[in-house]
Protein backbone atom coordinates (compact mmCIF):
# COMPACT_ATOMS: atom_id res chain seq x y z
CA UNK A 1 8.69 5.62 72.96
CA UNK A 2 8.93 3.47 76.00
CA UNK A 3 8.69 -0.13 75.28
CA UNK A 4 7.40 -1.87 78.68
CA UNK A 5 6.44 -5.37 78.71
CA UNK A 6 3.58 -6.28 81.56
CA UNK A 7 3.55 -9.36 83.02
CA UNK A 8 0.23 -10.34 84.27
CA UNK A 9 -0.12 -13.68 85.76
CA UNK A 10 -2.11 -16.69 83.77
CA UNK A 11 -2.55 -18.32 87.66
CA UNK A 12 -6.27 -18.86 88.78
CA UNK A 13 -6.02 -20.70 91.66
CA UNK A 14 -2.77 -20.69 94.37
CA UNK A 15 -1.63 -24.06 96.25
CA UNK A 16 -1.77 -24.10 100.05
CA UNK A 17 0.60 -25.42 102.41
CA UNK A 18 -1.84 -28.92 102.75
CA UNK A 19 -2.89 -29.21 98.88
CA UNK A 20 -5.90 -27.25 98.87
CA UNK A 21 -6.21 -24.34 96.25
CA UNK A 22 -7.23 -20.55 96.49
CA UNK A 23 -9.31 -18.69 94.52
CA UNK A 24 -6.30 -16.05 93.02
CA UNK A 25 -5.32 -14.29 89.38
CA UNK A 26 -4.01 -10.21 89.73
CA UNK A 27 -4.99 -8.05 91.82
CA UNK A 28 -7.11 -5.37 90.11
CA UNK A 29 -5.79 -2.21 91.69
CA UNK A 30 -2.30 -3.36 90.66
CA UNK A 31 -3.03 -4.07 87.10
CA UNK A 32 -5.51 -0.93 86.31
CA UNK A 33 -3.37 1.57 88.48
CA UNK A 34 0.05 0.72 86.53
CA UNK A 35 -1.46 0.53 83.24
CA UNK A 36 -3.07 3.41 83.50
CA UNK A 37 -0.19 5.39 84.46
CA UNK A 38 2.27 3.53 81.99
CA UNK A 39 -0.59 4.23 79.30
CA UNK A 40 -0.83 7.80 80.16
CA UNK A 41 2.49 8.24 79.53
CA UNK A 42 2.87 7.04 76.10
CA UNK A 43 4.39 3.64 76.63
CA UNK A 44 4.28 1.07 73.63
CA UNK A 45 2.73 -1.41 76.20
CA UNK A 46 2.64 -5.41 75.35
CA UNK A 47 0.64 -7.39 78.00
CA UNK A 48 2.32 -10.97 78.10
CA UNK A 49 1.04 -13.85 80.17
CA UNK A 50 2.24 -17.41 80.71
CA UNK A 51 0.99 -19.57 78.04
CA UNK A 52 -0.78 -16.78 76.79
CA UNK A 53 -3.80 -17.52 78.42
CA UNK A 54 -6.90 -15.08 79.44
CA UNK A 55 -5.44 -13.53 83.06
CA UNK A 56 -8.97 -13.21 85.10
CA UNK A 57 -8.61 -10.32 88.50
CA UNK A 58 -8.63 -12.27 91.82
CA UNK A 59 -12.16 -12.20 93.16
CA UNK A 60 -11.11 -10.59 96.19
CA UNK A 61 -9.31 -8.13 94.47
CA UNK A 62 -13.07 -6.69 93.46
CA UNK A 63 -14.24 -6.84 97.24
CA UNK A 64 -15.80 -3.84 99.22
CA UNK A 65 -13.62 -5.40 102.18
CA UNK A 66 -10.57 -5.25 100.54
CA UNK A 67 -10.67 -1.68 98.98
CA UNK A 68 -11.54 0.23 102.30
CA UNK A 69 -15.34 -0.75 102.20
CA UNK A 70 -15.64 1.84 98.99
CA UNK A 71 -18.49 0.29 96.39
CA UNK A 72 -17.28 3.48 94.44
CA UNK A 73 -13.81 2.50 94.21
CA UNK A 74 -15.01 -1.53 93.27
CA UNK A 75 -17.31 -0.17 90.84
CA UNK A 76 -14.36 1.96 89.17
CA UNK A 77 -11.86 -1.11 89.11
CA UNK A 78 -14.45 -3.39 87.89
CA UNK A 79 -14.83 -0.79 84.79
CA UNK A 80 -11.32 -0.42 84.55
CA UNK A 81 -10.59 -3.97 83.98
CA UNK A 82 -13.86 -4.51 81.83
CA UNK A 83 -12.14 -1.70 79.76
CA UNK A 84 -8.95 -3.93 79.05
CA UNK A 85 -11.23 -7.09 78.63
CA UNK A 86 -10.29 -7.13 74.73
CA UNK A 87 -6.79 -6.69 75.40
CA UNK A 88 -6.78 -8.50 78.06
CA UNK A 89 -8.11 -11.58 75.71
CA UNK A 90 -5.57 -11.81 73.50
CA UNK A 91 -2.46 -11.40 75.49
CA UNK A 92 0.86 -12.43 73.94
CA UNK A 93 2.68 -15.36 75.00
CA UNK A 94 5.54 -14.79 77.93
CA UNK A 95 7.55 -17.93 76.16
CA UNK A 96 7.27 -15.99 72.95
CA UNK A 97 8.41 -12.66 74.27
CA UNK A 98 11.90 -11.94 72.51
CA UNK A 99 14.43 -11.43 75.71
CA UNK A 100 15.29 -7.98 75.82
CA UNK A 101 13.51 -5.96 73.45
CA UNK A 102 11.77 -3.83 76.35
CA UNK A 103 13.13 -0.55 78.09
CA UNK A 104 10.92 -1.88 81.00
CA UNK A 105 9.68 -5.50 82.53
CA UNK A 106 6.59 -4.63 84.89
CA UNK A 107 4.58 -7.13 86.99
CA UNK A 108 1.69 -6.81 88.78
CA UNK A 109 1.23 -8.67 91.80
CA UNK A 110 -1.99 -11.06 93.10
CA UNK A 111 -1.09 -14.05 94.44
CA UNK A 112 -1.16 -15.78 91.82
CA UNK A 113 2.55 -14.71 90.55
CA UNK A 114 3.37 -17.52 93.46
CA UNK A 115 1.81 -19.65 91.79
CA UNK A 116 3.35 -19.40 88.12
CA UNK A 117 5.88 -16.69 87.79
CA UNK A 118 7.91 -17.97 90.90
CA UNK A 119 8.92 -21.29 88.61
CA UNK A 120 8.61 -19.74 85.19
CA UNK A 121 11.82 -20.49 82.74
CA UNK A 122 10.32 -17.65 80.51
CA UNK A 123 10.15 -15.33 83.39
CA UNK A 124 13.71 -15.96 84.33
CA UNK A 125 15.07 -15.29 80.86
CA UNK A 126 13.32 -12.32 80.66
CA UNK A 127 14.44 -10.56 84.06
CA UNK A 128 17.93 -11.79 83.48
CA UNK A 129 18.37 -10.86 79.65
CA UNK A 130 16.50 -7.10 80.86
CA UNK A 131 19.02 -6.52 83.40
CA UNK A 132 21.67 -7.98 81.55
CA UNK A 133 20.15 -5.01 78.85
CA UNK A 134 20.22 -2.49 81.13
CA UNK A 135 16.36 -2.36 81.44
CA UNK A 136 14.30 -1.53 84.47
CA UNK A 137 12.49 -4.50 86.21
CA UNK A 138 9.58 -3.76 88.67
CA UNK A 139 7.43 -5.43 90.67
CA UNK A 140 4.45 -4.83 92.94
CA UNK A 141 3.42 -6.54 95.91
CA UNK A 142 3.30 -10.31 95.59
CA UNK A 143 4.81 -10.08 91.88
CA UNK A 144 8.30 -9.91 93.72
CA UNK A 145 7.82 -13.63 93.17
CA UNK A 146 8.48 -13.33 89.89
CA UNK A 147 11.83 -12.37 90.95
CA UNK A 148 12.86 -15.71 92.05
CA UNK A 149 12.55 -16.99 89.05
CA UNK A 150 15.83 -15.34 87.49
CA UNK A 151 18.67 -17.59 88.18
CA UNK A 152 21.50 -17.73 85.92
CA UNK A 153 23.40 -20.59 84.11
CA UNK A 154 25.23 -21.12 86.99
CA UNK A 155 22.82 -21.25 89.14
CA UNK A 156 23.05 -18.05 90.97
CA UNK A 157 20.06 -15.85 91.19
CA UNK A 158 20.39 -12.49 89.61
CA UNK A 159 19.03 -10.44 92.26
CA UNK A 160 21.26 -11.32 94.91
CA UNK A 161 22.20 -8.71 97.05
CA UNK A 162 19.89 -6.22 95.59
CA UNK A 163 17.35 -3.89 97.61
CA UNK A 164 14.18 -4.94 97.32
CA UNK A 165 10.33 -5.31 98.66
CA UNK A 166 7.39 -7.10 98.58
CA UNK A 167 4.15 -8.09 100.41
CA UNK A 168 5.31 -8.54 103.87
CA UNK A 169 4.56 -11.25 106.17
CA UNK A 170 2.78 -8.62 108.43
CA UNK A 171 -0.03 -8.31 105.69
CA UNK A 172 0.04 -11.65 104.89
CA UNK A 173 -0.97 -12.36 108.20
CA UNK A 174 -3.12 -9.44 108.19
CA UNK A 175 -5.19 -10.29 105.08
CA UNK A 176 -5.54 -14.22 107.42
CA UNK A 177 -3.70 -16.30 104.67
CA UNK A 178 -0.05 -16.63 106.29
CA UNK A 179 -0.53 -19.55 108.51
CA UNK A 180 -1.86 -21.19 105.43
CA UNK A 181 0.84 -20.46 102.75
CA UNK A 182 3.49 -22.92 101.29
CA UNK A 183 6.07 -20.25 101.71
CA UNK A 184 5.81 -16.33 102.42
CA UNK A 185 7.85 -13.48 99.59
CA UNK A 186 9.20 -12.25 102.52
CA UNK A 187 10.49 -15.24 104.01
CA UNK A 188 11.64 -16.32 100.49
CA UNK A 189 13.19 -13.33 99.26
CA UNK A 190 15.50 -13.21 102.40
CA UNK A 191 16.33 -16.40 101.41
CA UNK A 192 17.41 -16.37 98.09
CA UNK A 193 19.54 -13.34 99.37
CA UNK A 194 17.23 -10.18 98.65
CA UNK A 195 17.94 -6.90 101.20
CA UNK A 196 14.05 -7.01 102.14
CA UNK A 197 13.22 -3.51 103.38
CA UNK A 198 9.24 -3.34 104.34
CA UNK A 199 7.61 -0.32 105.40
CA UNK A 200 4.06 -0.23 107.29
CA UNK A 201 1.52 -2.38 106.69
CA UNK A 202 -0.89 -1.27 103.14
CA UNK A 203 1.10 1.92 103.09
CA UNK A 204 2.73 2.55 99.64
CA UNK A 205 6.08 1.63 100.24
CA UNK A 206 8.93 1.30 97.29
CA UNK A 207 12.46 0.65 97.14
CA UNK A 208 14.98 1.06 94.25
CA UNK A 209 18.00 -0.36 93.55
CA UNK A 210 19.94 -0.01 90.31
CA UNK A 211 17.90 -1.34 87.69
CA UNK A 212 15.51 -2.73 90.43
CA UNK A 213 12.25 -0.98 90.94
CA UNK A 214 9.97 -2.69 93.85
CA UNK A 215 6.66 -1.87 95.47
CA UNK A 216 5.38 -3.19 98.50
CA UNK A 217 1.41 -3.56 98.29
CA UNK A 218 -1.42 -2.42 95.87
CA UNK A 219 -1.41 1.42 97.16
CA UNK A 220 2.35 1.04 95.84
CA UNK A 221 1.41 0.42 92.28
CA UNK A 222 0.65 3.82 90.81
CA UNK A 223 3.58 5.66 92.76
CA UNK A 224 5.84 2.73 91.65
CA UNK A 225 4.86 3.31 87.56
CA UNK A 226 5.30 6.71 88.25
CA UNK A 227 9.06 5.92 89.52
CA UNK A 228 9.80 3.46 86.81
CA UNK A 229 8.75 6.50 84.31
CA UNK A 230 11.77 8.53 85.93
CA UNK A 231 14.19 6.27 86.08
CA UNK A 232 13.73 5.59 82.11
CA UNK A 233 16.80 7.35 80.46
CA UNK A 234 15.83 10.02 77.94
């Protein structure tokens, strides 16, 4: 059986660029449509979130305007994650998560993964011990931020030259919150010395390289668990 820890973030609320805070937590599509497909599958599936508090969705996540103007589709996430409410209560803690005891390290995005997984200790150990273990890391969307968390004792990040993607500046400044952002994953991610490849804007998009699974937006997150299920040796 599969072993895949899921990383949901604990983050409620996402610093701006002049101090002010935004509503944020994960995004809904990201969370139900990976778990349901990792689920489906069979995985043993631990949900682990910073300081092992309650993760709530991000209120736009659950917003006509931001699932194609579909009340059916808002009405099926909000059962979906009303489904997980009991397991999403009692999440374990990421600082108690034993470094590499999972064939798989998945995060769903939202922004708030910018706002605590970016600077997480606990998140770093984890990537680095699961690549380290030969495990498969993913990440959707804006949980590429998670990424930057895994530097090494020397100081050097561990996903240095690797492929990867993310939520690009093009939908940041699409969805209107780019002008107001600290930083950008895009920007970021170049930075720290990620190969950024972005496809169009809300199209699923994903990118793999070695151990490295990446999706670029919510429509990636299904077709990304699906990916991560075929990469897992037999």
């Amino acid at each position: 059986m599969t072993r895949v820890l899921f990383v949901v973030t604990g983050a409620r609320e996402w610093t701006l660029a002049d101090g002010t805070t935004h509503p944020t937590g994960f995004w809904a599509e990201e969370l139900v449509a990976a778990h349901r497909v990792l689920v489906a599958a069979g995985c043993d599936l631990t949900i682990a979130v910073p300081g092992g508090v309650r993760p709530q969705a991000d209120p736009a996540s659950l917003l006509p305007e931001f699932n194609g103007g579909d009340e059916a589709v808002v009405a099926e996430l909000r059962a979906a994650v009303d489904g997980l409410a009991d397991q999403l209560a009692a999440p374990t803690a990421l600082e108690d998560v034993e470094p590499g005891a999972h064939d798989v390290v998945f995060v769903p995005g939202g922004h708030g993964p910018m706002e605590d997984l970016a600077a997480s200790p606990a998140m770093g150990r984890l990537l680095v011990a699961a690549l380290d273990a030969g495990a498969i890391v993913a990440t959707v969307c804006h949980a590429s931020a998670a990424l930057l968390s895994a530097d090494r004792e020397d100081g050097s990040w561990a996903f240095a030259g690797y492929r990867m993607t993310g939520f690009s500046n093009e939908e940041e400044q699409a969805v209107g919150l780019a002008d107001r952002a600290a930083w950008l994953l895009e920007d970021r991610l170049r930075e720290r010395g990620g190969e950024v490849e972005t496809g169009p804007a809300f199209a699923p998009h994903l990118v793999a390289d070695r151990q490295l699974h990446t999706g670029q937006n919510p429509a990636s997150s299904g077709p990304l668990a699906e990916q991560v299920l075929a990469a897992v040796p037999a």
